[in-house]
N, C-alpha and C. Protein backbone atom coordinates (compact mmCIF):
# COMPACT_ATOMS: atom_id res chain seq x y z
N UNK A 1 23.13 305.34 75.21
CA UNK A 1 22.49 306.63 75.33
C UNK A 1 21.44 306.76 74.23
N UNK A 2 20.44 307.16 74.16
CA UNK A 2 19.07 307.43 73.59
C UNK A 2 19.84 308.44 72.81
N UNK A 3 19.13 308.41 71.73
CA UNK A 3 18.53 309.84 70.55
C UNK A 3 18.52 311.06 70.98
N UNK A 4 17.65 311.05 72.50
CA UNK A 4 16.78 312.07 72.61
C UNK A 4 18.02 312.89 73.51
N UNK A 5 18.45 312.11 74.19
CA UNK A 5 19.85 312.80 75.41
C UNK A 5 20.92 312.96 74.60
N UNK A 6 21.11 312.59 73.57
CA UNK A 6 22.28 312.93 72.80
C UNK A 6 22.07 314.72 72.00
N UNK A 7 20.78 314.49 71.68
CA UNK A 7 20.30 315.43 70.73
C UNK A 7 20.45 316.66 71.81
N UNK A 8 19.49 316.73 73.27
CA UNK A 8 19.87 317.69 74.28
C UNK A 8 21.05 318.36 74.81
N UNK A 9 22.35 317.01 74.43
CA UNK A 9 24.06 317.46 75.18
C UNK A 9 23.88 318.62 74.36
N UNK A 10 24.95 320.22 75.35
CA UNK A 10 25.56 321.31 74.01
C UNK A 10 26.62 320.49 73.57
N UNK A 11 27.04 321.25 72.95
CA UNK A 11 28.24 321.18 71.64
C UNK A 11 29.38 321.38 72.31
N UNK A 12 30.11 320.13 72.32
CA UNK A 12 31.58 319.89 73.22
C UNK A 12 32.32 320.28 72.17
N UNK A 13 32.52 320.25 70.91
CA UNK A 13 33.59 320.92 70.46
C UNK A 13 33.64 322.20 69.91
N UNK A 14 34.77 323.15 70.03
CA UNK A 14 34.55 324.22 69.87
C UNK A 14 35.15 323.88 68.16
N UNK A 15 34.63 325.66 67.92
CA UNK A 15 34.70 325.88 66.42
C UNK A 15 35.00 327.22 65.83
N UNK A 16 36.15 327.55 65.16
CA UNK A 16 36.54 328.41 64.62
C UNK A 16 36.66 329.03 63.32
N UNK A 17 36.23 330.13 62.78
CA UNK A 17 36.79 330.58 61.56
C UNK A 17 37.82 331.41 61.37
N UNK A 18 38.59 330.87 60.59
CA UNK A 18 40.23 332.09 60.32
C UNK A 18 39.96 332.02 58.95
N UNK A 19 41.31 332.27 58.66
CA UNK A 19 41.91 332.40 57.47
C UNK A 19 43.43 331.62 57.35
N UNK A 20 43.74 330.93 56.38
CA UNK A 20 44.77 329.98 56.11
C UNK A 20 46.02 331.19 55.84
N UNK A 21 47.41 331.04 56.35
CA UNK A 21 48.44 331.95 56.61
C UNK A 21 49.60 330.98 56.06
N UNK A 22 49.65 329.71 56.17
CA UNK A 22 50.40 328.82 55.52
C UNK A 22 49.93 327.43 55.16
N UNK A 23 50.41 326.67 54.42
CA UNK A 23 50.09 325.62 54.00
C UNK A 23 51.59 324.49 53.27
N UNK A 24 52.41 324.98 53.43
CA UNK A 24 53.70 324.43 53.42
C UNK A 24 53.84 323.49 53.87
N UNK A 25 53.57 322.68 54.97
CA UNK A 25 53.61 321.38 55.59
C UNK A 25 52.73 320.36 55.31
N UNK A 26 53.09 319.00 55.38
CA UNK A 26 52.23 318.03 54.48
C UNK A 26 50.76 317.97 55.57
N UNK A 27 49.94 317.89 54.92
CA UNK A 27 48.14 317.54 56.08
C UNK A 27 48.32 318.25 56.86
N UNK A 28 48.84 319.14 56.85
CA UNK A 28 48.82 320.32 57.96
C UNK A 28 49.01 321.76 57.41
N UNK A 29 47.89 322.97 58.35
CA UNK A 29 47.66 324.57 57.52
C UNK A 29 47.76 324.97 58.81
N UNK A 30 48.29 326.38 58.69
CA UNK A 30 48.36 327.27 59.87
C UNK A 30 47.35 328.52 59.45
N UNK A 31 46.10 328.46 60.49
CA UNK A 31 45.23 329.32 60.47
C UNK A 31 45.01 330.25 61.75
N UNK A 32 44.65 331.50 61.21
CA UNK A 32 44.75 332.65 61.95
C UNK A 32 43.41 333.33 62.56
N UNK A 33 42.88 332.87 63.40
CA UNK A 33 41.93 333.40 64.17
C UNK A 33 41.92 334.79 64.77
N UNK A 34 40.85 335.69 63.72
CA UNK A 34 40.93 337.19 64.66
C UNK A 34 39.35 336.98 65.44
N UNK A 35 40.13 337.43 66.72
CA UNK A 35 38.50 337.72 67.71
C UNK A 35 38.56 338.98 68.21
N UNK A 36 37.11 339.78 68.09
CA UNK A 36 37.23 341.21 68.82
C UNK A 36 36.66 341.01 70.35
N UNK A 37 37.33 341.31 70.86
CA UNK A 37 37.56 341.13 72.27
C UNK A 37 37.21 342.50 73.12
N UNK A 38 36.48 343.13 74.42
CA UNK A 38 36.71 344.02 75.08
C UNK A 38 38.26 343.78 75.79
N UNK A 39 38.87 344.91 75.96
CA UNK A 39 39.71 345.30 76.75
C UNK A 39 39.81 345.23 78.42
N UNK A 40 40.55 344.21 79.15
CA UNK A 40 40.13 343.71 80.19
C UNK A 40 40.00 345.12 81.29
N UNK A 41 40.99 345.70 81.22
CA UNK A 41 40.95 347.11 82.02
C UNK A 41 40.04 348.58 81.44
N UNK A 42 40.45 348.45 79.92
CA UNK A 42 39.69 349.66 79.02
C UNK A 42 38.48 349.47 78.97
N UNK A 43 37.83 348.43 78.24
CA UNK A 43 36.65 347.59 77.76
C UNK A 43 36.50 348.26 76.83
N UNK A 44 37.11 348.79 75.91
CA UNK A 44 37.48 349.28 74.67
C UNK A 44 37.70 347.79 73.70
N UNK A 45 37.01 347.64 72.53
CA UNK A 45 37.05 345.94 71.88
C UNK A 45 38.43 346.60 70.85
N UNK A 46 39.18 345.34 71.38
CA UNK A 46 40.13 345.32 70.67
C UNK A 46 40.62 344.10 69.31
N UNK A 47 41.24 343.87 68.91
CA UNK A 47 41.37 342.44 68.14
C UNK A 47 42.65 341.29 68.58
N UNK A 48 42.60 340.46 68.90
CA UNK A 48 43.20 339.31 69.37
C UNK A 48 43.38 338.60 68.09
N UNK A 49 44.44 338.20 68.21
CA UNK A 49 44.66 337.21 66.73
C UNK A 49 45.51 336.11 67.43
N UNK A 50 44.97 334.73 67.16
CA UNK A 50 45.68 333.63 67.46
C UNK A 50 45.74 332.74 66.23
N UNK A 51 47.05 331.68 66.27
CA UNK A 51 47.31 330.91 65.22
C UNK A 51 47.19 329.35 65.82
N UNK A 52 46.31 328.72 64.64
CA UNK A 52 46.26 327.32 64.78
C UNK A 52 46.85 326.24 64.01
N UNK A 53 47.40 325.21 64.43
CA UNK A 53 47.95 324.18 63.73
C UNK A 53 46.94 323.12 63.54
N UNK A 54 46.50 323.12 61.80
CA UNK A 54 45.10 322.33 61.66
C UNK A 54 45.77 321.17 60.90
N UNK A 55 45.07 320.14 61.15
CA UNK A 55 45.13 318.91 60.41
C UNK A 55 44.09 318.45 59.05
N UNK A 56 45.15 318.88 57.93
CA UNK A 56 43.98 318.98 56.52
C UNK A 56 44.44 317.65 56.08
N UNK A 57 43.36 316.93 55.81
CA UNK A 57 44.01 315.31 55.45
C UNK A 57 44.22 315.36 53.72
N UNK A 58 43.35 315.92 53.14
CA UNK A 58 43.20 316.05 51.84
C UNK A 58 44.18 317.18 51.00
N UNK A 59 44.82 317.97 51.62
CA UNK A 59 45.04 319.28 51.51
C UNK A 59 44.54 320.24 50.54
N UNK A 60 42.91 320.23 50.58
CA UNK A 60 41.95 320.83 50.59
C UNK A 60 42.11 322.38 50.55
N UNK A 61 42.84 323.33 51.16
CA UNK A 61 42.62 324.20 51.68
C UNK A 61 44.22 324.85 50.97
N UNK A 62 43.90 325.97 50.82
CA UNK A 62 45.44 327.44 50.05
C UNK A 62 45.31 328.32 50.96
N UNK A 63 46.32 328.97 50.62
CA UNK A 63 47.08 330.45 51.52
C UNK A 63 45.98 331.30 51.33
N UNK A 64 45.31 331.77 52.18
CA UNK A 64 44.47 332.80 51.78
C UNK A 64 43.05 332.52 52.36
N UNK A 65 42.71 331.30 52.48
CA UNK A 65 41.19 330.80 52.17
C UNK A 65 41.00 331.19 53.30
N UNK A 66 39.48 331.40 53.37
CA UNK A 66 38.49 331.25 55.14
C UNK A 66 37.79 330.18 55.36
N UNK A 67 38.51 329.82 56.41
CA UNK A 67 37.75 328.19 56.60
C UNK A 67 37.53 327.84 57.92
N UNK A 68 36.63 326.98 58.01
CA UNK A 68 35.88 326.60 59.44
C UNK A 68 37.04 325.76 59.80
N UNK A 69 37.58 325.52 61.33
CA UNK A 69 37.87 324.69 61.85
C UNK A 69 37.40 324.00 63.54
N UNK A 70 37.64 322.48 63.63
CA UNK A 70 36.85 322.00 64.65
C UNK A 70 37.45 321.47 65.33
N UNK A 71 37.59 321.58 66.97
CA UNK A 71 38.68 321.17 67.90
C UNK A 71 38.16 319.55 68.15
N UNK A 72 39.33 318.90 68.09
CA UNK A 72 39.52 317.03 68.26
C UNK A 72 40.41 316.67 69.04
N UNK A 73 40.59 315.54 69.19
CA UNK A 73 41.81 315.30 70.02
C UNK A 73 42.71 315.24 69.83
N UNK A 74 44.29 315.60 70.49
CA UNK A 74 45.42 315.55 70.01
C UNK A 74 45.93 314.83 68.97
N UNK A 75 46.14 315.03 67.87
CA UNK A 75 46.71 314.65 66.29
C UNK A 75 48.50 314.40 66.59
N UNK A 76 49.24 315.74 67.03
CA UNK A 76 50.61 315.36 67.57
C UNK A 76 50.56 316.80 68.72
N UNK A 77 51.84 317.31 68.56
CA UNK A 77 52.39 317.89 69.40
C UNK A 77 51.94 319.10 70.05
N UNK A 78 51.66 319.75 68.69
CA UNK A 78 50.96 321.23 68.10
C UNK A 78 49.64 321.02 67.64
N UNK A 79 49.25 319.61 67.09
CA UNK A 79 47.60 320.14 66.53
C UNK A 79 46.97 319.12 67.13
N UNK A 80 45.52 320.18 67.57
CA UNK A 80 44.52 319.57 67.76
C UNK A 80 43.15 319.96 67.43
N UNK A 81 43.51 320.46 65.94
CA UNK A 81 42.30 320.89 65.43
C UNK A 81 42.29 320.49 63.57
N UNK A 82 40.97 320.30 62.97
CA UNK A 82 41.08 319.93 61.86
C UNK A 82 40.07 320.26 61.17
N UNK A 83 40.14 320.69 59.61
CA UNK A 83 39.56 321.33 59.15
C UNK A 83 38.40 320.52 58.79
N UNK A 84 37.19 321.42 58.84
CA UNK A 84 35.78 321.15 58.88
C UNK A 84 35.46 321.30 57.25
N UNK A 85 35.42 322.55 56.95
CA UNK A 85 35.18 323.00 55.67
C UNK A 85 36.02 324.59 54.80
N UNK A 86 36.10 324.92 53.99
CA UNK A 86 36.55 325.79 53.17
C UNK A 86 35.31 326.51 52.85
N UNK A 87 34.92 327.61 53.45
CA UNK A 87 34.43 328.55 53.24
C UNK A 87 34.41 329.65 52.19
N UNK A 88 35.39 329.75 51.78
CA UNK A 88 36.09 330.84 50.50
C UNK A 88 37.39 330.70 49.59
N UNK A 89 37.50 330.73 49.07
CA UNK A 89 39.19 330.15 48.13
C UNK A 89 39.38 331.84 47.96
């Protein structure tokens, strides 16, 4: 594949910012994604909060932080996402 068709594909992986909620487990943080969402019946925006099981190789990242994460391919059971960068300590 050329330069030029690579450069044109969108962006197959998605990408999230949360906030780190645990970090207790070895190369691995549980981060908390809030999204404001309309209300499917109200359309009143509400907040959705989901939790991710990220794969930190370095363990880079503390309880608290806001950090980018980037969806990959299955790691194990529960994660398939891994941290990009640390945004805030």
């Amino acid at each position: 594949m050329s330069e030029t068709q690579q450069d044109s594909r969108p962006h197959l992986r998605k990408t999230r910012v949360g906030v780190v909620v645990s970090d207790k487990m070895n190369k691995t943080i549980v981060v908390e994604h809030v999204a404001r969402v309309p209300h499917p019946a109200f359309k009143k925006i509400v907040k959705k909060s989901k939790k991710y099981y990220v794969h930190d190789e370095n363990g880079e990242a503390a309880v608290g932080d806001k950090v980018r994460i980037v969806e990959t391919k299955p790691i194990s059971k529960l994660k398939c996402w891994k941290l990009a960068e640390v945004l805030s300590h």
